[in-house]
N, C-alpha and C. Protein backbone atom coordinates (compact mmCIF):
# COMPACT_ATOMS: atom_id res chain seq x y z
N UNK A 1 0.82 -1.20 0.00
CA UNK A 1 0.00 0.00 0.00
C UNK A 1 0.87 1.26 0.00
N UNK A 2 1.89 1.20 0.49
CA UNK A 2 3.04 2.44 0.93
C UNK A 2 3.43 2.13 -0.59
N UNK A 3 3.72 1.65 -1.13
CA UNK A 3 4.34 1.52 -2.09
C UNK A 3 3.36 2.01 -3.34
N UNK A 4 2.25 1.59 -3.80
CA UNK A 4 1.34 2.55 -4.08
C UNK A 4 0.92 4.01 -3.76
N UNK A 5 0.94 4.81 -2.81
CA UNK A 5 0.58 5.48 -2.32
C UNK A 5 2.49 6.31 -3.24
N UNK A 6 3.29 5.87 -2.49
CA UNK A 6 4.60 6.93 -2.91
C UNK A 6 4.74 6.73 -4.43
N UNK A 7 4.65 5.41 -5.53
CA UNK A 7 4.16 5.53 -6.73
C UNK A 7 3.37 6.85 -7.34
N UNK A 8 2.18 6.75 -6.73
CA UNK A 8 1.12 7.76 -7.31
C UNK A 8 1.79 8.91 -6.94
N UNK A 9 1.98 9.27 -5.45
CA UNK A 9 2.34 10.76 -5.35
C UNK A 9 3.83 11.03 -6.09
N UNK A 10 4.74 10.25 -6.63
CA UNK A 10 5.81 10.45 -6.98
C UNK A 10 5.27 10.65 -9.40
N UNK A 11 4.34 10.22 -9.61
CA UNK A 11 3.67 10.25 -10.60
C UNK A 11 3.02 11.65 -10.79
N UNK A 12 2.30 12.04 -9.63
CA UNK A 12 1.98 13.86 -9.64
C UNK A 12 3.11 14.82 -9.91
N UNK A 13 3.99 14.26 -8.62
CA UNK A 13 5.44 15.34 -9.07
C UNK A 13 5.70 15.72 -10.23
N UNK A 14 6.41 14.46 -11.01
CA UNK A 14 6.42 14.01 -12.58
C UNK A 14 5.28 15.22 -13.22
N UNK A 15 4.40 15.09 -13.32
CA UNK A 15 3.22 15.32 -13.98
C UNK A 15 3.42 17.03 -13.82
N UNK A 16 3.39 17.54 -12.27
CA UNK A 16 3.24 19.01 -12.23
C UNK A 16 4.68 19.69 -12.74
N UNK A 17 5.84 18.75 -12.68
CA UNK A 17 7.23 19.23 -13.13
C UNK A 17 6.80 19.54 -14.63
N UNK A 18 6.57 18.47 -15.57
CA UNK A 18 5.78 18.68 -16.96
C UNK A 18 5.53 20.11 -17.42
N UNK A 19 4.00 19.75 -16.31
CA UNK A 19 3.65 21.23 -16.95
C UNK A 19 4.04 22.25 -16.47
N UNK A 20 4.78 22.69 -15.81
CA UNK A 20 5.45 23.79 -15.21
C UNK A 20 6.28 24.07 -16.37
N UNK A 21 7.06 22.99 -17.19
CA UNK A 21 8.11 23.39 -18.03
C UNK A 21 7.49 24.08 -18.87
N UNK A 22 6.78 23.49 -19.46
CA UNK A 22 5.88 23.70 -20.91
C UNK A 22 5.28 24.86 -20.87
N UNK A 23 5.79 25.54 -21.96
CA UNK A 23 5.47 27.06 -22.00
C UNK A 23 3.65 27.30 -22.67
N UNK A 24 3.59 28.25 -22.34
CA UNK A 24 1.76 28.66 -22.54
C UNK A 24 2.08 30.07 -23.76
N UNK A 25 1.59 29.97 -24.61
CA UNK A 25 0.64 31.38 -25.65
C UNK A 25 -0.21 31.62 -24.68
N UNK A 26 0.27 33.06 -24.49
CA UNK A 26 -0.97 33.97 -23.39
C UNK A 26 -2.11 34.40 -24.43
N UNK A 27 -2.95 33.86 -24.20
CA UNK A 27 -4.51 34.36 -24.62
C UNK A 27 -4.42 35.67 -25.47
N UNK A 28 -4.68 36.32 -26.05
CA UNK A 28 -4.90 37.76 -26.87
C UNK A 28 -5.84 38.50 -26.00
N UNK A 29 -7.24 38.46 -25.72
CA UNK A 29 -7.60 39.49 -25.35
C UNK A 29 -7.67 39.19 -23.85
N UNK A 30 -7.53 38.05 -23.37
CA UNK A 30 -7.68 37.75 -22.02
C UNK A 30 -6.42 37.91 -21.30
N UNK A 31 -5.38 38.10 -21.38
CA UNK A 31 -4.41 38.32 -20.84
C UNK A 31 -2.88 39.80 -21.72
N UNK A 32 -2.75 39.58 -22.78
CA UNK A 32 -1.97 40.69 -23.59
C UNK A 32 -2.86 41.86 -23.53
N UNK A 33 -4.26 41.97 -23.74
CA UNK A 33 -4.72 43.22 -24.01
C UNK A 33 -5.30 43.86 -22.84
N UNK A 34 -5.42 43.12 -21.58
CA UNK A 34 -5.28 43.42 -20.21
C UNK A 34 -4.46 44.20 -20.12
N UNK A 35 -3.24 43.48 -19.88
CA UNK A 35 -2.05 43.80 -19.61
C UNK A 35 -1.88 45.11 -20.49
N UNK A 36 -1.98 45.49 -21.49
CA UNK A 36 -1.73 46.88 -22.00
C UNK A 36 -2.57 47.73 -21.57
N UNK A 37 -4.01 47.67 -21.85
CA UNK A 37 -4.87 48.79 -21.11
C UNK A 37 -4.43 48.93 -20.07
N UNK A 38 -4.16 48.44 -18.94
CA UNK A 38 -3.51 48.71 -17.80
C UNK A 38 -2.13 49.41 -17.42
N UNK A 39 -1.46 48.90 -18.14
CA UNK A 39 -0.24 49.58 -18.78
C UNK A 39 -0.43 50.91 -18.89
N UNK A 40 -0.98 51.01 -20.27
CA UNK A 40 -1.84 52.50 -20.76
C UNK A 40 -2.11 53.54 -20.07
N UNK A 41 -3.37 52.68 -19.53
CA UNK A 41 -3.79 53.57 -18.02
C UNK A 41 -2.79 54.41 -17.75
N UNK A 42 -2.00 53.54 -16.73
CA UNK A 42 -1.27 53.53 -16.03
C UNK A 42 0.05 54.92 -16.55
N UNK A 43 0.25 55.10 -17.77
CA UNK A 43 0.97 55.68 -18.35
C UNK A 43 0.83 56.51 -19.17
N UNK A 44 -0.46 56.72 -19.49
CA UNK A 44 -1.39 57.65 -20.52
C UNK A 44 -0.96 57.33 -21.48
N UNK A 45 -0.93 56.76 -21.78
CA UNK A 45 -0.39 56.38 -23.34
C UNK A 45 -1.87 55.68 -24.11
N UNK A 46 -1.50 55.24 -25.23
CA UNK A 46 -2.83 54.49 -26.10
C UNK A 46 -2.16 53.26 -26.04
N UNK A 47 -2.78 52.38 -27.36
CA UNK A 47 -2.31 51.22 -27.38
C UNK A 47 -1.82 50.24 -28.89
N UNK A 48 -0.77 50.09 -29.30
CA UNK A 48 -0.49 50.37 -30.50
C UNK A 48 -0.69 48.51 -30.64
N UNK A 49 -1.41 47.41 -30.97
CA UNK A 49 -1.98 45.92 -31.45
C UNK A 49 -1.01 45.84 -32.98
N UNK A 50 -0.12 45.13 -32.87
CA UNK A 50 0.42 44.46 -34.23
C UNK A 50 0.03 42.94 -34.43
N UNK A 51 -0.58 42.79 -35.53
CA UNK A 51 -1.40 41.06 -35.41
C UNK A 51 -0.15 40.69 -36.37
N UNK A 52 0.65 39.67 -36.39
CA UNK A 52 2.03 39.43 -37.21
C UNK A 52 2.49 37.97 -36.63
N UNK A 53 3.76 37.53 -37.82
CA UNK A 53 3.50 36.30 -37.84
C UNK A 53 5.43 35.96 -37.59
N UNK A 54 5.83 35.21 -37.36
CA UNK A 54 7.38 34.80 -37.48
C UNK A 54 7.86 34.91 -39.02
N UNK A 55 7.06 34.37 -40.13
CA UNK A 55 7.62 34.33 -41.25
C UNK A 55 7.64 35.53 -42.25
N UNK A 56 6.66 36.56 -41.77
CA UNK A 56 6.57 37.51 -42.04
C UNK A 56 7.40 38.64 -42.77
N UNK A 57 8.36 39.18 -43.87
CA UNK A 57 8.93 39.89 -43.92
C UNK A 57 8.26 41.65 -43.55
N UNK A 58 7.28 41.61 -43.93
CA UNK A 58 6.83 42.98 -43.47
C UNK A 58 6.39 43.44 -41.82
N UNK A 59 5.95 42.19 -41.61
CA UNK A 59 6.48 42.37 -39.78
C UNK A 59 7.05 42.90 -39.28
N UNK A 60 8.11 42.09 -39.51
CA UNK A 60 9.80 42.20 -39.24
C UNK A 60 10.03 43.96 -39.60
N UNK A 61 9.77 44.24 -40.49
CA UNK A 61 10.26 45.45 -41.13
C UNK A 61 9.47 46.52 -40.58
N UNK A 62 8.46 46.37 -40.00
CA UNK A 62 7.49 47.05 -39.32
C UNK A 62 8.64 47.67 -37.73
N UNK A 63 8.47 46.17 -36.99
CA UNK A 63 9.18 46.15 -36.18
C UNK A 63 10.46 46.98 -35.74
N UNK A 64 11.32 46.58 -37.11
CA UNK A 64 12.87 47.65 -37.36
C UNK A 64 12.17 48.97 -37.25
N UNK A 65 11.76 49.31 -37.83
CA UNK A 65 11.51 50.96 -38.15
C UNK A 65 11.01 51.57 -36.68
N UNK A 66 9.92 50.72 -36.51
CA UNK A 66 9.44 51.35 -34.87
C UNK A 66 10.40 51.33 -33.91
N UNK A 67 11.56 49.84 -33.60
CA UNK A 67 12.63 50.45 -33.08
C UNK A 67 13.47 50.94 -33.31
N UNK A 68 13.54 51.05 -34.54
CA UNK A 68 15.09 52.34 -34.75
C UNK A 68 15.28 53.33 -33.96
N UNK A 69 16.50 53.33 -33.58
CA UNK A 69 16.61 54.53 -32.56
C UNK A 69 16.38 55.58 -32.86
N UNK A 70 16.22 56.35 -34.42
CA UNK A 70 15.75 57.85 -34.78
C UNK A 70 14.11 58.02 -34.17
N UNK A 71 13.75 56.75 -34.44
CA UNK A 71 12.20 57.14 -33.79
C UNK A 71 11.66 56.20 -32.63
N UNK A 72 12.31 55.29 -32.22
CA UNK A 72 11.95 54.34 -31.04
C UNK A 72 11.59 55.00 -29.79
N UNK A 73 11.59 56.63 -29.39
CA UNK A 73 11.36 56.78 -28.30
C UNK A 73 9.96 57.27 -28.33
N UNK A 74 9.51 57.60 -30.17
CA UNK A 74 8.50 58.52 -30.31
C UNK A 74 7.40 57.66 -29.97
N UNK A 75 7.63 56.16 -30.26
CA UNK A 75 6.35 55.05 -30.49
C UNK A 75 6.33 55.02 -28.79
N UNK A 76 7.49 54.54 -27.92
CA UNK A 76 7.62 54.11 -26.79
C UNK A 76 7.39 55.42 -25.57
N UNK A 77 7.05 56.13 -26.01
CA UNK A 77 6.80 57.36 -25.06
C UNK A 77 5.14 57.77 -25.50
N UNK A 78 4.51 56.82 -26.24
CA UNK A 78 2.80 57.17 -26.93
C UNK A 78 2.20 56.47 -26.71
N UNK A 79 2.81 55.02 -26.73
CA UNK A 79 2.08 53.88 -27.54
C UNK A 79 2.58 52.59 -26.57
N UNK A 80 1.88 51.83 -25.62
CA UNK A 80 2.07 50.62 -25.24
C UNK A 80 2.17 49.38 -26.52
N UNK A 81 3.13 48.92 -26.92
CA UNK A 81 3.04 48.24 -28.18
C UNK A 81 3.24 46.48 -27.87
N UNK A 82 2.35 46.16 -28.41
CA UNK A 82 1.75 44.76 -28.25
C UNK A 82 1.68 43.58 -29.29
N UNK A 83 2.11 42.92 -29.53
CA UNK A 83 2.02 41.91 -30.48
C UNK A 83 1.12 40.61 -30.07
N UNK A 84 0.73 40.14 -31.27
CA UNK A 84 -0.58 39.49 -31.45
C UNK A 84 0.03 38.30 -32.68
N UNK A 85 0.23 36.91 -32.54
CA UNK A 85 0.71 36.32 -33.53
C UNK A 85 -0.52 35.51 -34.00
N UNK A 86 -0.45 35.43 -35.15
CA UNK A 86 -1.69 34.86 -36.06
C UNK A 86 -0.88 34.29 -37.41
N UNK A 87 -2.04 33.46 -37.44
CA UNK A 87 -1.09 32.78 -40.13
C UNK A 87 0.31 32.27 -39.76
N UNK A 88 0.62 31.77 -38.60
CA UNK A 88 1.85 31.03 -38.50
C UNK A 88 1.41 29.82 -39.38
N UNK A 89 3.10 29.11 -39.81
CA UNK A 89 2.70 27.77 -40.69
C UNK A 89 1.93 26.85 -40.09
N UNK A 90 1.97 25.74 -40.32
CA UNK A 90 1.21 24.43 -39.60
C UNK A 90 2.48 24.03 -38.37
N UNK A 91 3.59 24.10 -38.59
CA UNK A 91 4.75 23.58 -37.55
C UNK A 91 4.57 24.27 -36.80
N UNK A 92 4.25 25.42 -37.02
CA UNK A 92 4.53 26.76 -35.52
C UNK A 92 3.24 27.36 -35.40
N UNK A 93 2.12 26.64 -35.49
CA UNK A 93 0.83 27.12 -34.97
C UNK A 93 0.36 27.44 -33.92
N UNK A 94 1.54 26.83 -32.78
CA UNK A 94 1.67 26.50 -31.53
C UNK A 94 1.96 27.95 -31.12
N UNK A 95 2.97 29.05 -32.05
CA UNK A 95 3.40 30.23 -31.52
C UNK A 95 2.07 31.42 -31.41
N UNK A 96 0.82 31.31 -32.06
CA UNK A 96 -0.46 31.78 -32.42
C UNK A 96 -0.86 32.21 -30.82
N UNK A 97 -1.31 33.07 -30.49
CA UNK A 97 -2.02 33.78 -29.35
C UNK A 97 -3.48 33.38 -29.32
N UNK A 98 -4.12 32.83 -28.68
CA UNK A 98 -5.45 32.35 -28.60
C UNK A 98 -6.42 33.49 -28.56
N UNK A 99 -7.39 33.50 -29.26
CA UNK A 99 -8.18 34.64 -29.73
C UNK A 99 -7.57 35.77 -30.55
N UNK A 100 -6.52 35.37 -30.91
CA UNK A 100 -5.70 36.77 -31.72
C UNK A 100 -6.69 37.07 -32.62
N UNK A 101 -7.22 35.69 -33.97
CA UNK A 101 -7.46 35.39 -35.11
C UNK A 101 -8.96 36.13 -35.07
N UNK A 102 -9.74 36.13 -33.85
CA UNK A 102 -10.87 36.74 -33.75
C UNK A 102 -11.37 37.69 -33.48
N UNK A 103 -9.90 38.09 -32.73
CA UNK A 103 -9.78 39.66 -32.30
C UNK A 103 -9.70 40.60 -33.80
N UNK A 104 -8.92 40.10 -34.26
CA UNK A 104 -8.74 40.72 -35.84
C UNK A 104 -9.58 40.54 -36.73
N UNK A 105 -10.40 39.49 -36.81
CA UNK A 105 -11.92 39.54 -37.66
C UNK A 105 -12.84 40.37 -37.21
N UNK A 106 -12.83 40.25 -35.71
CA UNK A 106 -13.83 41.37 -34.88
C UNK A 106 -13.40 42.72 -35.86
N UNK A 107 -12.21 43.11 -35.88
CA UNK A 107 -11.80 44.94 -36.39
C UNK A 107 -11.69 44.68 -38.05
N UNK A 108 -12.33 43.61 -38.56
CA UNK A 108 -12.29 43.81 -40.14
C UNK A 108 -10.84 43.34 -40.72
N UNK A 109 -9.74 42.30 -40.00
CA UNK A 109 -8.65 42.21 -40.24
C UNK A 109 -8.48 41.17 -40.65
N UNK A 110 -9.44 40.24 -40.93
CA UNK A 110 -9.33 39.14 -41.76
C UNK A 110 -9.58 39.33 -43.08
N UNK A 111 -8.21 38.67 -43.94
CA UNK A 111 -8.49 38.59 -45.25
C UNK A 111 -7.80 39.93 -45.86
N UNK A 112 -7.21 40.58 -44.52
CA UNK A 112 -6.69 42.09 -45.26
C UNK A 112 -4.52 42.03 -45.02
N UNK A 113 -4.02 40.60 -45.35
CA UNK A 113 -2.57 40.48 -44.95
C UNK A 113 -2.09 41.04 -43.26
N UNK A 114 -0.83 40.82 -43.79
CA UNK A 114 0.26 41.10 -42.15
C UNK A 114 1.21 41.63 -42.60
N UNK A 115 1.72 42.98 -41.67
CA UNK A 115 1.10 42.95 -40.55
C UNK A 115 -0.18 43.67 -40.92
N UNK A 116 -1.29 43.86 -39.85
CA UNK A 116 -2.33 44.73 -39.46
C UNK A 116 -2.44 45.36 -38.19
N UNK A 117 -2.39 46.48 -38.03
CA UNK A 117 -2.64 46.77 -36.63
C UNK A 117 -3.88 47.49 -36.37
N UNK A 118 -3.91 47.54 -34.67
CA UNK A 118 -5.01 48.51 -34.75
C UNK A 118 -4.43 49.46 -33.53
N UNK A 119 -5.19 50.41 -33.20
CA UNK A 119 -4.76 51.60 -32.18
C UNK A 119 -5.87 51.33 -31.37
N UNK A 120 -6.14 51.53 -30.00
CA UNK A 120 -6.73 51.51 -28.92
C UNK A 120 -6.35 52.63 -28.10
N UNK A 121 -7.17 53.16 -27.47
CA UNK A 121 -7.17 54.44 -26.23
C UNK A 121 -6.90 53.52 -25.13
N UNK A 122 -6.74 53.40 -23.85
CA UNK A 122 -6.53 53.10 -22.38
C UNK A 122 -7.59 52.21 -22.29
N UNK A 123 -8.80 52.80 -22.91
CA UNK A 123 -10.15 52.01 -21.99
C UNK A 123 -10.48 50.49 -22.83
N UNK A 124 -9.59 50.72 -24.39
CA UNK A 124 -9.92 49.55 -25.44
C UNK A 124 -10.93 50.02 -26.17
N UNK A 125 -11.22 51.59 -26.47
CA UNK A 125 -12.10 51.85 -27.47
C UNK A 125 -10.80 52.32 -28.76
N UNK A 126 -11.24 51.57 -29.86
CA UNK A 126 -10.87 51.72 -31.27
C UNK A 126 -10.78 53.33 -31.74
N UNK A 127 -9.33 53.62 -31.66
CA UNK A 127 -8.98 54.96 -32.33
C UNK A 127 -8.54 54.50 -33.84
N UNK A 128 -7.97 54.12 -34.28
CA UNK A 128 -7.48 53.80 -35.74
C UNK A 128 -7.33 52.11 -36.22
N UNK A 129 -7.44 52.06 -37.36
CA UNK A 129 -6.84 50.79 -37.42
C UNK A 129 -5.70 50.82 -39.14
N UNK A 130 -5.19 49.80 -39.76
CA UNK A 130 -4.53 50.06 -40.60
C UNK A 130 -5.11 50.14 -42.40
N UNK A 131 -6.16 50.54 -42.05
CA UNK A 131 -7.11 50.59 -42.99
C UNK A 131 -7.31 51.79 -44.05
N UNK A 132 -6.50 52.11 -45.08
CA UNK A 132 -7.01 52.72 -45.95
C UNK A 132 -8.33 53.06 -46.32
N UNK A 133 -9.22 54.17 -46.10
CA UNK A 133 -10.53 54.35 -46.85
C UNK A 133 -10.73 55.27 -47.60
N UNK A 134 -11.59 55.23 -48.70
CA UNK A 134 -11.92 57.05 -48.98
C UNK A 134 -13.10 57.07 -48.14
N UNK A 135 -13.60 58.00 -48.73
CA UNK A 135 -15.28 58.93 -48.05
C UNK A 135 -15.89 57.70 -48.34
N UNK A 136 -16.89 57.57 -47.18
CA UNK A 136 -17.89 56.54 -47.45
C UNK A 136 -17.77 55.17 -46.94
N UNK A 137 -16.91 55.11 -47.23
CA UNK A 137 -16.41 53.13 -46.60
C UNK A 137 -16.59 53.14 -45.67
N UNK A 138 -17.31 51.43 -45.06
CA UNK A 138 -16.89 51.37 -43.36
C UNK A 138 -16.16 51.00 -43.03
N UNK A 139 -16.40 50.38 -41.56
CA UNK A 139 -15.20 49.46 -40.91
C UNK A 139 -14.33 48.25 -41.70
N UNK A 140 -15.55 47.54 -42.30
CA UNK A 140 -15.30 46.24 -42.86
C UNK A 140 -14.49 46.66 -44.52
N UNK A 141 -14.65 47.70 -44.85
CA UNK A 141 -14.14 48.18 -46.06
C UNK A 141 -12.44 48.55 -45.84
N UNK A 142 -11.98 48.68 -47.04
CA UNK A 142 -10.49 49.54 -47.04
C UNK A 142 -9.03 48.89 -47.83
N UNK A 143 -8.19 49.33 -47.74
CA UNK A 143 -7.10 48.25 -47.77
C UNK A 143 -6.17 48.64 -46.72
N UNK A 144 -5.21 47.26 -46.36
CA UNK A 144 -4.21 47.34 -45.41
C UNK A 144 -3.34 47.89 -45.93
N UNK A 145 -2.50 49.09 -44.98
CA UNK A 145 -1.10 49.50 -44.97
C UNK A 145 -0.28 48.52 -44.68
N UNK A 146 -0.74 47.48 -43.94
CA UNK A 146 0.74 46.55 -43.58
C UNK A 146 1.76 47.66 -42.78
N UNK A 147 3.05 47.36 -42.96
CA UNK A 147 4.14 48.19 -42.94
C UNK A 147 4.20 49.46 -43.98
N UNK A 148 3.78 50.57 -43.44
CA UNK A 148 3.89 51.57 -44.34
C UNK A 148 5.21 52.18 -45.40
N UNK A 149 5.37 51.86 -46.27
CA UNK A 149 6.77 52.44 -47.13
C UNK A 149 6.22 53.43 -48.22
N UNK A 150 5.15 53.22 -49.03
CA UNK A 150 4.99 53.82 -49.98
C UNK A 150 4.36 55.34 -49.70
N UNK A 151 4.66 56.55 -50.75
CA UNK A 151 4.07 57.59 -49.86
C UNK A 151 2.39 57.84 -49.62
N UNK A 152 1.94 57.27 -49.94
CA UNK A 152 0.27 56.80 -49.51
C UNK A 152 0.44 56.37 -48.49
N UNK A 153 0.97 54.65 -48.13
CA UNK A 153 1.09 54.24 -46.47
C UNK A 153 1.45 55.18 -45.83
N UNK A 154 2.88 55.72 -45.69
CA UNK A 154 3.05 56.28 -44.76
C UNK A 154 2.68 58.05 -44.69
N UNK A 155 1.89 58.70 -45.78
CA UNK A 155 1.01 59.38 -45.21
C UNK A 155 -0.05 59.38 -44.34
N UNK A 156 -1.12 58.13 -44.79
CA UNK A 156 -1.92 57.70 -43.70
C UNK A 156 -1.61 56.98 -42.53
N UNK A 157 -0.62 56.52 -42.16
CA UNK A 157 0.49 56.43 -41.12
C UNK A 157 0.44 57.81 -40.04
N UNK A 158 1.15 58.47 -40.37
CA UNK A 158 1.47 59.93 -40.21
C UNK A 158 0.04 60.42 -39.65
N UNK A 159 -1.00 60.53 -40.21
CA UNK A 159 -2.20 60.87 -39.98
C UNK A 159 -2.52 59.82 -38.68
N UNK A 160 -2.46 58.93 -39.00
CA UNK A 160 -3.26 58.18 -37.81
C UNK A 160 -2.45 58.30 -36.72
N UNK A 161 -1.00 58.44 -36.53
CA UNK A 161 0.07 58.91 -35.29
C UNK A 161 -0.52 60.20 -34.77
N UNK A 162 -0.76 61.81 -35.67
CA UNK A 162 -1.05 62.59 -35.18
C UNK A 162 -2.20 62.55 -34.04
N UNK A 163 -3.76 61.46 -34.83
CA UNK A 163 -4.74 61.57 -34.20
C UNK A 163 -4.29 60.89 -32.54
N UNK A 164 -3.82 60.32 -32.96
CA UNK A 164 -3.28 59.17 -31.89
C UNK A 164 -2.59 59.54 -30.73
N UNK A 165 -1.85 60.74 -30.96
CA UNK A 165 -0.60 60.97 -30.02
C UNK A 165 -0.07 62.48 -30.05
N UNK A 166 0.75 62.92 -29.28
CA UNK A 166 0.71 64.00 -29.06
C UNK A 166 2.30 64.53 -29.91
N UNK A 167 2.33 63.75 -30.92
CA UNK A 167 3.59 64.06 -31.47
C UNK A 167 3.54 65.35 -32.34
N UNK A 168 4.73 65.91 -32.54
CA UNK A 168 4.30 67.08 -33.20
C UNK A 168 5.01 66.96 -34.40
N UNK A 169 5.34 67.92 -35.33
CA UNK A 169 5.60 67.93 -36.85
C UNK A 169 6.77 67.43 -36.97
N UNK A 170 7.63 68.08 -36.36
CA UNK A 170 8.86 67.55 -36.69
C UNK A 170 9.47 65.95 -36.08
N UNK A 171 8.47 65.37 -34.99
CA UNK A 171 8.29 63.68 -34.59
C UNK A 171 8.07 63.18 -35.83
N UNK A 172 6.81 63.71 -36.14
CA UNK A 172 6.40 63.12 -37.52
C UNK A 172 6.79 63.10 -38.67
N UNK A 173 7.54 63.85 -39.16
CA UNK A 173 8.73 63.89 -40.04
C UNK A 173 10.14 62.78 -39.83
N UNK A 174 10.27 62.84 -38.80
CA UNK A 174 11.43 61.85 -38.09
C UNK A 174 10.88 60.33 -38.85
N UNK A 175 9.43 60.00 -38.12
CA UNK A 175 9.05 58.92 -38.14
C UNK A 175 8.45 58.65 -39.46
N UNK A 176 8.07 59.69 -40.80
CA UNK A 176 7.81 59.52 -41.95
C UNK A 176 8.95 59.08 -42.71
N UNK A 177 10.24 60.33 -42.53
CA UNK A 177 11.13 59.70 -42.99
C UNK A 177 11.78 58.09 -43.17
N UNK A 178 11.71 57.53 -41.98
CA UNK A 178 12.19 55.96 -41.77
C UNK A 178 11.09 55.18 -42.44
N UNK A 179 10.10 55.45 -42.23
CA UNK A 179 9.11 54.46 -43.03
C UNK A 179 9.24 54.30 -44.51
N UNK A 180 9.61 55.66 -44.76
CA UNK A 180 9.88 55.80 -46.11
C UNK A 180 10.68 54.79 -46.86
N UNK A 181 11.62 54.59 -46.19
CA UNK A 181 12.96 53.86 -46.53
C UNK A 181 12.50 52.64 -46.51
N UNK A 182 11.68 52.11 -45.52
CA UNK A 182 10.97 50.96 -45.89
C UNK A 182 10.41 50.51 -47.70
N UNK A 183 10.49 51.01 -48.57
CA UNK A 183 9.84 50.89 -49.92
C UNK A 183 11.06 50.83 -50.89
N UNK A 184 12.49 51.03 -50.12
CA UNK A 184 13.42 50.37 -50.79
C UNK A 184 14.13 49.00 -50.97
């Protein structure tokens, strides 16, 4: 019976060591977008959602530009910035954020490439998203900027930073410029 008894409880150990190792994808809106509104709050800032993938080249390139040091303090002094992984291959599906994929259909981001982002205020009400429109279109309408390079993206770029943040002309010039370079 002792011998059973230290079996089984020596089988739990085993078991809780397991999953302790084994790493977790934190949820998308249940835990990452917590964690930023709060953040936010906390810092007045908004909330800058990149939905993006590992294989991604425009991700990636997204990424560079926002940290480049000519403009990395402008995003990081505005913008709590958050990533959201979604469209990984079949091998690395595992890297995918749970609810990312629905969070981004919810804002019209399915079916429109990566990256996509969207902008959020503190409270999680929708200030911008990466959506090209003219007059007239709705939510569900537009096309994606992705990574802005061309001077269309990163005009409407530029525009959606101003509404967004308290940067002023010459930030925005800083941060137009680098995007720019993105389209080479």
């Amino acid at each position: 019976m002792k011998r059973l008894l230290f079996s089984g409880f020596l089988c739990v150990l085993l078991s809780l060591q397991v999953m302790s190792q084994q790493t977790t994808v934190p949820a998308a809106a249940a835990i990452i977008l917590k964690q930023a509104y709060r953040e936010a709050s906390e810092q007045n800032k908004n909330v800058l959602v990149m939905f993006h993938a590992s294989w991604c080249g425009w991700c990636h390139r997204m990424d560079t530009s926002i940290n480049d040091p000519v403009c990395k303090k402008f995003f990081t002094d505005n913008y709590v910035i958050c990533h959201l992984v979604v469209d990984e291959s079949a091998e690395k599906k595992k890297l995918e954020n749970p609810g990312a994929v629905e969070l981004r259909t919810k804002y019209h981001g399915d079916g429109q490439g990566i990256p996509f982002w969207l902008i959020f205020d503190k409270e999680g009400r929708l200030l911008a998203d990466s959506k090209i429109r003219t007059a007239g279109q709705g939510p569900e309408e537009g096309e994606n900027v992705g990574c802005p390079a061309s001077e269309k993206e990163v005009s409407y770029f530029i525009s959606v930073l101003k509404m967004t943040s308290p940067l002023n002309d010459q930030q925005l010039e800083v941060i137009r410029k680098r995007f720019r370079e993105n389209e080479k």
